[in-house]
PDB file of N, CA and C in Angstrom:
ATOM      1  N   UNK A   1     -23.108  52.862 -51.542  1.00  0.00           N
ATOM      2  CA  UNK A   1     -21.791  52.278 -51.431  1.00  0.00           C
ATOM      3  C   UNK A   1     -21.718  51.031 -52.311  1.00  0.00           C
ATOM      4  N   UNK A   2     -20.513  50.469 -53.195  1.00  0.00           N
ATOM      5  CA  UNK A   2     -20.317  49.863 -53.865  1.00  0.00           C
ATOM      6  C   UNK A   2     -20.096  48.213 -53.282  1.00  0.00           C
ATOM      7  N   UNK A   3     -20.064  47.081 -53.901  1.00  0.00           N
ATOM      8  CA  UNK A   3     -19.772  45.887 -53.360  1.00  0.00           C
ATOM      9  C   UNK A   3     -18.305  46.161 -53.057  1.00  0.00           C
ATOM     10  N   UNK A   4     -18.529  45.158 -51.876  1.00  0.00           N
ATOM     11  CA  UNK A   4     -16.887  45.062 -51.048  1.00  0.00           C
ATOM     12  C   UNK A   4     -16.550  43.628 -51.240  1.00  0.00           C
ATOM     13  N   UNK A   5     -15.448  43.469 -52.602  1.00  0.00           N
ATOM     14  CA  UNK A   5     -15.013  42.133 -52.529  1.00  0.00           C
ATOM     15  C   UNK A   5     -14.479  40.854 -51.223  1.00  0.00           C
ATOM     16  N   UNK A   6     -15.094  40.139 -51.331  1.00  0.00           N
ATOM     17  CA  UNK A   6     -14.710  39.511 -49.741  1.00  0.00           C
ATOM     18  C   UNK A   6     -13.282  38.265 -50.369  1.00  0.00           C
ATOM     19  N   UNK A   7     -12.218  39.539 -50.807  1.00  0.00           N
ATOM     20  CA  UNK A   7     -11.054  38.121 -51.011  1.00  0.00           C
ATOM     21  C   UNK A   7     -10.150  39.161 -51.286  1.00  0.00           C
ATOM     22  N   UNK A   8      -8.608  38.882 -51.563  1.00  0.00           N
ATOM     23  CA  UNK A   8      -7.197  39.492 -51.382  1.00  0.00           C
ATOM     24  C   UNK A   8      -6.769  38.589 -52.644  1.00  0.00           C
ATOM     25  N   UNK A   9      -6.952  39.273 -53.870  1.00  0.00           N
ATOM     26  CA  UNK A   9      -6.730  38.806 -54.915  1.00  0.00           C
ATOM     27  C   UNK A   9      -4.910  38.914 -54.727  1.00  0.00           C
ATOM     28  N   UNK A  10      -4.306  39.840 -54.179  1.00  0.00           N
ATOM     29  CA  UNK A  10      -2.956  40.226 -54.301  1.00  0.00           C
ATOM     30  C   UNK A  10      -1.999  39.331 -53.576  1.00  0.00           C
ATOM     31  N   UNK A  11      -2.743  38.856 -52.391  1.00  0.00           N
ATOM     32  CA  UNK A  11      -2.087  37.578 -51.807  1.00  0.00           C
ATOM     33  C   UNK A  11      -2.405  36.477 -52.575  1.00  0.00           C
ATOM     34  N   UNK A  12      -3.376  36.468 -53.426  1.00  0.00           N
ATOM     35  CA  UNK A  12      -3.612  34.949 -54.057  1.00  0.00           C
ATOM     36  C   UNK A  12      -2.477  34.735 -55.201  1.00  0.00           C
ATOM     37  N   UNK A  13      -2.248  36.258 -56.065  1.00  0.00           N
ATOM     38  CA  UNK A  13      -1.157  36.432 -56.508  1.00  0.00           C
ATOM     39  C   UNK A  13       0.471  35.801 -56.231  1.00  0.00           C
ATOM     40  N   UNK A  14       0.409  36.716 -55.002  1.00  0.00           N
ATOM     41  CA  UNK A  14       2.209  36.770 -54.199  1.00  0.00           C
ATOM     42  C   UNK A  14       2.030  34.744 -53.786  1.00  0.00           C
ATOM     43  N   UNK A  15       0.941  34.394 -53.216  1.00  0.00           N
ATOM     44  CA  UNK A  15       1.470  33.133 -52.755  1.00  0.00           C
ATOM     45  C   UNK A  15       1.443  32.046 -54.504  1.00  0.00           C
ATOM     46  N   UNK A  16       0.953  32.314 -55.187  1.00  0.00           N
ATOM     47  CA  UNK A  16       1.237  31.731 -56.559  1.00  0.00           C
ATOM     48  C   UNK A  16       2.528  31.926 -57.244  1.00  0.00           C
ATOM     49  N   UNK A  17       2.859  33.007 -56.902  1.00  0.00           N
ATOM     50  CA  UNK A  17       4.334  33.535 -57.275  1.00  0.00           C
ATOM     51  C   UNK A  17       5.166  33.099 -56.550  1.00  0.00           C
ATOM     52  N   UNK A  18       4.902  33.097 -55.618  1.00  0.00           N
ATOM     53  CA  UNK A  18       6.144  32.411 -54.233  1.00  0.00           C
ATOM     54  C   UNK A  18       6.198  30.893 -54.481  1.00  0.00           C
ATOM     55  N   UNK A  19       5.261  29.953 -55.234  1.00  0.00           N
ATOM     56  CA  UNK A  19       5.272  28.713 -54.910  1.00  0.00           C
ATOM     57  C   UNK A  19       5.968  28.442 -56.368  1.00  0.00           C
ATOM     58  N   UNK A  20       5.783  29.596 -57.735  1.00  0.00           N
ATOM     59  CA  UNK A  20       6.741  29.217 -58.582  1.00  0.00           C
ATOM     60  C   UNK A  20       7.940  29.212 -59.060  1.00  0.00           C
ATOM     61  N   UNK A  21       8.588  30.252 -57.645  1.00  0.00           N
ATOM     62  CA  UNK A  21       9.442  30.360 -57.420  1.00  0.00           C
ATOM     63  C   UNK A  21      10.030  29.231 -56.878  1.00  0.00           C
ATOM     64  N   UNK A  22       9.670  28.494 -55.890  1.00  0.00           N
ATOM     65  CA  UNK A  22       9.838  27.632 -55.352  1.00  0.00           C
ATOM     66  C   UNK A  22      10.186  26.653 -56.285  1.00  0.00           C
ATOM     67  N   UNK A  23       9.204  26.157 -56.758  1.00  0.00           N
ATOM     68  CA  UNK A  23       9.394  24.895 -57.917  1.00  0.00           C
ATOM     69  C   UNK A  23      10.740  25.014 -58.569  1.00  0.00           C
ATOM     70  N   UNK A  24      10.587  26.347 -58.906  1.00  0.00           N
ATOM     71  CA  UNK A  24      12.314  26.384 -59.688  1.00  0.00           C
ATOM     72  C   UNK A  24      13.581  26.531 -59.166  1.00  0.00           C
ATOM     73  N   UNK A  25      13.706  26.624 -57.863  1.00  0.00           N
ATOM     74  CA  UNK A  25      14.396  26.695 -56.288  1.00  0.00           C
ATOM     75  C   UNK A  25      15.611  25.800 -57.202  1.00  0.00           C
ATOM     76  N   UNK A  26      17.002  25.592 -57.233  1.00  0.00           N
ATOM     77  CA  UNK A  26      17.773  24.774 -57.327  1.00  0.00           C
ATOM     78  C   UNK A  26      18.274  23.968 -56.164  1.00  0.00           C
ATOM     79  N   UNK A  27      17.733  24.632 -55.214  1.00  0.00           N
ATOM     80  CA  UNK A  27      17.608  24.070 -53.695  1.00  0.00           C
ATOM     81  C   UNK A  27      16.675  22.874 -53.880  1.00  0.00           C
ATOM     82  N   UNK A  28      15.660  22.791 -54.739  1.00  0.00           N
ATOM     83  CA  UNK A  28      14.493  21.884 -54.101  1.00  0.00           C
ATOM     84  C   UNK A  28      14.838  20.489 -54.978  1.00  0.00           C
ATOM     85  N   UNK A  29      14.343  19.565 -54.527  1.00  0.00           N
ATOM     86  CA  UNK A  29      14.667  18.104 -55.187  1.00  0.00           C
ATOM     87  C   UNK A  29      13.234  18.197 -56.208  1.00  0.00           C
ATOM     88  N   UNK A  30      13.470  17.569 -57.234  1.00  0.00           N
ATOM     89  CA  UNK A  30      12.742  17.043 -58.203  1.00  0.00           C
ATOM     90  C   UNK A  30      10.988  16.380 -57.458  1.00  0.00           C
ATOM     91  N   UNK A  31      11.338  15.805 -56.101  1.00  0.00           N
ATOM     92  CA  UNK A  31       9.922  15.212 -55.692  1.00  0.00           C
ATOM     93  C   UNK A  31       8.941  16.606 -54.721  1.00  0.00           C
ATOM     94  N   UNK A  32       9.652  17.339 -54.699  1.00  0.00           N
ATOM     95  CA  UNK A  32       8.859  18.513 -54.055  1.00  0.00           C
ATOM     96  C   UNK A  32       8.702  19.539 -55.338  1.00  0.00           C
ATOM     97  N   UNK A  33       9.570  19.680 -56.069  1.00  0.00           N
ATOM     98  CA  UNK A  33       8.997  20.896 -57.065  1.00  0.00           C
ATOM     99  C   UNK A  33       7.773  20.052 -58.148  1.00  0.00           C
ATOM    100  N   UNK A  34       8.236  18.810 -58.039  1.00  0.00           N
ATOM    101  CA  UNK A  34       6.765  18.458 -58.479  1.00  0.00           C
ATOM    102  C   UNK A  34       5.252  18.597 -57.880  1.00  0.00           C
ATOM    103  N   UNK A  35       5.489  18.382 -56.933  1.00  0.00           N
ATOM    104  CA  UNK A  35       4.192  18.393 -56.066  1.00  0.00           C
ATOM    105  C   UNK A  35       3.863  19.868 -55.816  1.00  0.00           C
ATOM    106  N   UNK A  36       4.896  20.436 -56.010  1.00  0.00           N
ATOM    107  CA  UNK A  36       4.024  22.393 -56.546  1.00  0.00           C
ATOM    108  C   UNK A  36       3.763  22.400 -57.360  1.00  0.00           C
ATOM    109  N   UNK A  37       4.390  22.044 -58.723  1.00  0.00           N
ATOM    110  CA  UNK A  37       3.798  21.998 -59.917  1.00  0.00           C
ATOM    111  C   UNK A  37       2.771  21.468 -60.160  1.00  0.00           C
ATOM    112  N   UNK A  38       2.251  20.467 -59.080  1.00  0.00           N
ATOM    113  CA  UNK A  38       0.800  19.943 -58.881  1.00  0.00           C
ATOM    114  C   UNK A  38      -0.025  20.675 -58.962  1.00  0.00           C
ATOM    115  N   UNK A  39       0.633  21.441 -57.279  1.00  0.00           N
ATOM    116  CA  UNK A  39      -0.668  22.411 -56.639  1.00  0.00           C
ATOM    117  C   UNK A  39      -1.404  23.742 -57.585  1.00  0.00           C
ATOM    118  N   UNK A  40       0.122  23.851 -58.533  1.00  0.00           N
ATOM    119  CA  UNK A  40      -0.532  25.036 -59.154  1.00  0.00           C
ATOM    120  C   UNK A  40      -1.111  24.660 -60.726  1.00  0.00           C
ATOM    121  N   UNK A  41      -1.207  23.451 -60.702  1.00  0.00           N
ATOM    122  CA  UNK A  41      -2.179  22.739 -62.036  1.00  0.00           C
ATOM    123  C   UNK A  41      -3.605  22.610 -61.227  1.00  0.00           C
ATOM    124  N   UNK A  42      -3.462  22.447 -59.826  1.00  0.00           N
ATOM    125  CA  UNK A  42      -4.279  22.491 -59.062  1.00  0.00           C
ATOM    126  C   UNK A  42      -5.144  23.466 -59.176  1.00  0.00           C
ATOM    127  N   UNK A  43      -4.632  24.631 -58.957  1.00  0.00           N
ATOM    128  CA  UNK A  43      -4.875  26.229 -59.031  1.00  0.00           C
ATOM    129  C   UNK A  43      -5.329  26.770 -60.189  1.00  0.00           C
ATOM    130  N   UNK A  44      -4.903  26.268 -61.306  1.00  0.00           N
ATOM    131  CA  UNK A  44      -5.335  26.246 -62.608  1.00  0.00           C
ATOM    132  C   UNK A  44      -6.665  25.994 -63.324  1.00  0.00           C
ATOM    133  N   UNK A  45      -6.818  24.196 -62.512  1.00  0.00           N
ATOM    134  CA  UNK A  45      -8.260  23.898 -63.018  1.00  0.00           C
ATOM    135  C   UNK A  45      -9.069  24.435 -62.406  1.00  0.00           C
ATOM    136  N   UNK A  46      -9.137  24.592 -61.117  1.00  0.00           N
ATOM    137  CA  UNK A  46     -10.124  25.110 -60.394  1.00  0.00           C
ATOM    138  C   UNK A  46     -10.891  26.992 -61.141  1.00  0.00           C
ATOM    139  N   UNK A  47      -9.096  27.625 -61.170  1.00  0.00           N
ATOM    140  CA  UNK A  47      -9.761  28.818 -61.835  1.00  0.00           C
ATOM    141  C   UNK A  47     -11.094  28.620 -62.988  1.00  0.00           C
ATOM    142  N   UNK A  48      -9.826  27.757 -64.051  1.00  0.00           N
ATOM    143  CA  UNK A  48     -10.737  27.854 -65.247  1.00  0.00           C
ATOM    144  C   UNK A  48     -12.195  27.001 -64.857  1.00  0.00           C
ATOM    145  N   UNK A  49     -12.588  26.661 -64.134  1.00  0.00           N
ATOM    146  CA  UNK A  49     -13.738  25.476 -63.471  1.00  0.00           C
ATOM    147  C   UNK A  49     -14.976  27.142 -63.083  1.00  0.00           C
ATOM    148  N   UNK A  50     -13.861  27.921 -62.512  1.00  0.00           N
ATOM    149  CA  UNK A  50     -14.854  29.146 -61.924  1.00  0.00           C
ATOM    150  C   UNK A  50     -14.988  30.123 -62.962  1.00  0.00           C
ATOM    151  N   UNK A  51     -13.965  30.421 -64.070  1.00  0.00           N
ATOM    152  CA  UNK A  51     -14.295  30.941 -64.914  1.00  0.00           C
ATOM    153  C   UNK A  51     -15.660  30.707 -65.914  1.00  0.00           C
ATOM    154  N   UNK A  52     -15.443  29.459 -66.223  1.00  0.00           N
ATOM    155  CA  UNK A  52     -16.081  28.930 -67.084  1.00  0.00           C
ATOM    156  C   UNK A  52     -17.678  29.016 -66.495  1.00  0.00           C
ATOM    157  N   UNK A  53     -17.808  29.241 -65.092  1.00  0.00           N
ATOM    158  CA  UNK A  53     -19.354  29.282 -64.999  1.00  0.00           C
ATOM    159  C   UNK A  53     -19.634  30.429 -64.760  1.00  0.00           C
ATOM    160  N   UNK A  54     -18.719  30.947 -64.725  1.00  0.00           N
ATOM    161  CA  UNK A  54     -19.825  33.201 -64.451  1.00  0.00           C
ATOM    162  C   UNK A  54     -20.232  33.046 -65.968  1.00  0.00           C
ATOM    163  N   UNK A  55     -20.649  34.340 -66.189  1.00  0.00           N
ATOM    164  CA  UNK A  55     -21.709  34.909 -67.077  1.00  0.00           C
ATOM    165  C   UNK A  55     -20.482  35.979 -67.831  1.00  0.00           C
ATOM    166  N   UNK A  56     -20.866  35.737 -69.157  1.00  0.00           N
ATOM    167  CA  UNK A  56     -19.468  36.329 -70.274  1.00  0.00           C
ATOM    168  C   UNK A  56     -20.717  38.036 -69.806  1.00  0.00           C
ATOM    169  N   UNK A  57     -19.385  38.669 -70.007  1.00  0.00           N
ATOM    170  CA  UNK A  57     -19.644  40.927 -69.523  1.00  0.00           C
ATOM    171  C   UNK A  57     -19.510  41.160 -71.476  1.00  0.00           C
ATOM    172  N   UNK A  58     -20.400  42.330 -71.621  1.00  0.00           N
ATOM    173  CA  UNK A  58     -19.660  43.523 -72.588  1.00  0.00           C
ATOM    174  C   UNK A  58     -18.762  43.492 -71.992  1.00  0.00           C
ATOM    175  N   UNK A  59     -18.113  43.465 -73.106  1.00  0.00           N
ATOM    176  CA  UNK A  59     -16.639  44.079 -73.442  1.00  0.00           C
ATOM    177  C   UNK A  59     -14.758  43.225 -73.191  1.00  0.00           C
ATOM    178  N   UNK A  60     -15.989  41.971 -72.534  1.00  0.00           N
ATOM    179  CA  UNK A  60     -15.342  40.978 -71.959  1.00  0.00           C
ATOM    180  C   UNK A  60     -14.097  40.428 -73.261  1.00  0.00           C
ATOM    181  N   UNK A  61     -14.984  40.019 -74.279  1.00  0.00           N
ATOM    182  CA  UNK A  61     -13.897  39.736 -75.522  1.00  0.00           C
ATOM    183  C   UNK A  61     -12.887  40.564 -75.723  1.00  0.00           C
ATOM    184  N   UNK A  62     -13.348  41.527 -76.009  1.00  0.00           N
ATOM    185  CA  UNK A  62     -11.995  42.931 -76.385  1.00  0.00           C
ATOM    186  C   UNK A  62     -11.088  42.750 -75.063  1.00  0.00           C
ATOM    187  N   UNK A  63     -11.294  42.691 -73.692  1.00  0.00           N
ATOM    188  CA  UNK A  63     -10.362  42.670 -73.047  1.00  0.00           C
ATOM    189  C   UNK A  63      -9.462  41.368 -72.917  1.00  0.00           C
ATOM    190  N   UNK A  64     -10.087  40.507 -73.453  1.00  0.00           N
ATOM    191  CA  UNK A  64      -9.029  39.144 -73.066  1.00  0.00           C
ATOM    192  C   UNK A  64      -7.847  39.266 -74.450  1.00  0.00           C
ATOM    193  N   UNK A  65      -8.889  39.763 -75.313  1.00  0.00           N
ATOM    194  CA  UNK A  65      -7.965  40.246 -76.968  1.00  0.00           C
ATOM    195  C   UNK A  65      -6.387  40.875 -76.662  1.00  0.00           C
ATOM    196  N   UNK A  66      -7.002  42.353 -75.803  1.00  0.00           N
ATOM    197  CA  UNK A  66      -5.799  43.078 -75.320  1.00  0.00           C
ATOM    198  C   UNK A  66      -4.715  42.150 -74.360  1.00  0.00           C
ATOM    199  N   UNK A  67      -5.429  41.508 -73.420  1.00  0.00           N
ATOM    200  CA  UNK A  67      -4.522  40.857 -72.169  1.00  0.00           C
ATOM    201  C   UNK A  67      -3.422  39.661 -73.227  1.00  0.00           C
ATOM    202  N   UNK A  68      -4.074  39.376 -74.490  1.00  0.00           N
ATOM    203  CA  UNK A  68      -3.218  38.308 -74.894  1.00  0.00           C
ATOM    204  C   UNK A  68      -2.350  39.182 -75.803  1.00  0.00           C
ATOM    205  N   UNK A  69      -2.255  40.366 -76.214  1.00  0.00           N
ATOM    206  CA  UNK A  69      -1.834  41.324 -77.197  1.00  0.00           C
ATOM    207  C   UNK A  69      -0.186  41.339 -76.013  1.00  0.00           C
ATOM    208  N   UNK A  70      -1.068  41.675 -74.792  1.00  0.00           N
ATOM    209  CA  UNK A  70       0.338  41.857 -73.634  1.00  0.00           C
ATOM    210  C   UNK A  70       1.020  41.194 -73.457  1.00  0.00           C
ATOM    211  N   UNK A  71       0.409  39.733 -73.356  1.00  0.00           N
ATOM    212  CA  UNK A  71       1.340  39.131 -73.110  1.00  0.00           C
ATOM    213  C   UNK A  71       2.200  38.495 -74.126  1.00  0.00           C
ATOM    214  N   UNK A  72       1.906  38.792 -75.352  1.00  0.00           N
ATOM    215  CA  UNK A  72       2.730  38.415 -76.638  1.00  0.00           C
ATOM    216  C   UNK A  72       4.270  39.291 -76.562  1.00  0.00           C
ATOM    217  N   UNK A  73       3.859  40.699 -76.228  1.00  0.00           N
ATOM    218  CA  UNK A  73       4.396  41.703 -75.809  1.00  0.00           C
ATOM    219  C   UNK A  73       5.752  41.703 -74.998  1.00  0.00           C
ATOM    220  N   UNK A  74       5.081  41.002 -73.772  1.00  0.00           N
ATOM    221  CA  UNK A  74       6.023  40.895 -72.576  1.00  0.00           C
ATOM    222  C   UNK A  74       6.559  39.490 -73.054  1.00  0.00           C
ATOM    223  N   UNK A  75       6.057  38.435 -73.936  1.00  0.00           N
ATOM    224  CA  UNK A  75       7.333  37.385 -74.174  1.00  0.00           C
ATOM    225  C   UNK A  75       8.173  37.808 -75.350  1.00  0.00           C
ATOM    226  N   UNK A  76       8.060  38.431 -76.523  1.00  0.00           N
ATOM    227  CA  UNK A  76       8.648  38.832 -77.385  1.00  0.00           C
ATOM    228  C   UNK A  76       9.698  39.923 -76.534  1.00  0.00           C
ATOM    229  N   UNK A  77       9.463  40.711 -75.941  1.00  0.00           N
ATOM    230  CA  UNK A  77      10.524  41.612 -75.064  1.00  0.00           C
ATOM    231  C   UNK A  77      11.185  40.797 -74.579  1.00  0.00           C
ATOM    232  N   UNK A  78      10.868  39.999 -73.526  1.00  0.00           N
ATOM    233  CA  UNK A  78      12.013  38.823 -72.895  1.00  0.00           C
ATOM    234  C   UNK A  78      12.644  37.972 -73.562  1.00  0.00           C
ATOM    235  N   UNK A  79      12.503  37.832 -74.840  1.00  0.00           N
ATOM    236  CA  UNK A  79      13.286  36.957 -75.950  1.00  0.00           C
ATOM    237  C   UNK A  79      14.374  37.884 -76.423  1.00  0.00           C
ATOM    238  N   UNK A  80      13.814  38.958 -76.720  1.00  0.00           N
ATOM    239  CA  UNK A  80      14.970  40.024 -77.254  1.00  0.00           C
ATOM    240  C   UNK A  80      15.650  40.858 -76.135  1.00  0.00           C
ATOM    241  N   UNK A  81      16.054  40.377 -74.807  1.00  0.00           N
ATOM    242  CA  UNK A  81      16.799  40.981 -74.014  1.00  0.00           C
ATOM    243  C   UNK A  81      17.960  39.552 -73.238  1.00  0.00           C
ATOM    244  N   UNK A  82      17.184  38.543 -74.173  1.00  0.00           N
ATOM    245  CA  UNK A  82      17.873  37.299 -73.890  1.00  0.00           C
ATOM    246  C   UNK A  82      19.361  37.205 -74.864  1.00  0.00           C
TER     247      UNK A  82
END
């Protein structure tokens, strides 16, 4: 049997998404969407803090190549539907 990740990457997702939603809330005052915009600079360093110490995989380059290919992708599409 294979390793069983012990975490819910998909909620770590949805609640990152929910809080940038938030920030941009026209409901919210300027002193609270800041302090999300904190949390998720917060969220930020820490990743890259955990990134930065695993151990680089084969094949690891080619995939970050593609992931930035996408997302060039998905902002050039959202410019031209603007």
């Amino acid at each position: 049997m294979g390793y069983k990740y012990n975490y819910n990457i998909t909620s770590a997702i949805l609640e990152v998404n929910k809080a940038s939603r938030e920030c941009c809330s026209p409901g919210v005052d300027g002193f609270i969407a800041f302090g999300i915009k904190q949390d998720l600079y917060s969220l930020k360093f820490i990743l890259e803090d955990a990134i930065r110490r695993c151990p680089t995989f084969t094949g690891e380059a080619e995939w970050l190549r593609e992931q930035e290919k996408q997302k060039v992708m998905r902002i050039l599409k959202s410019e031209n539907t603007n």
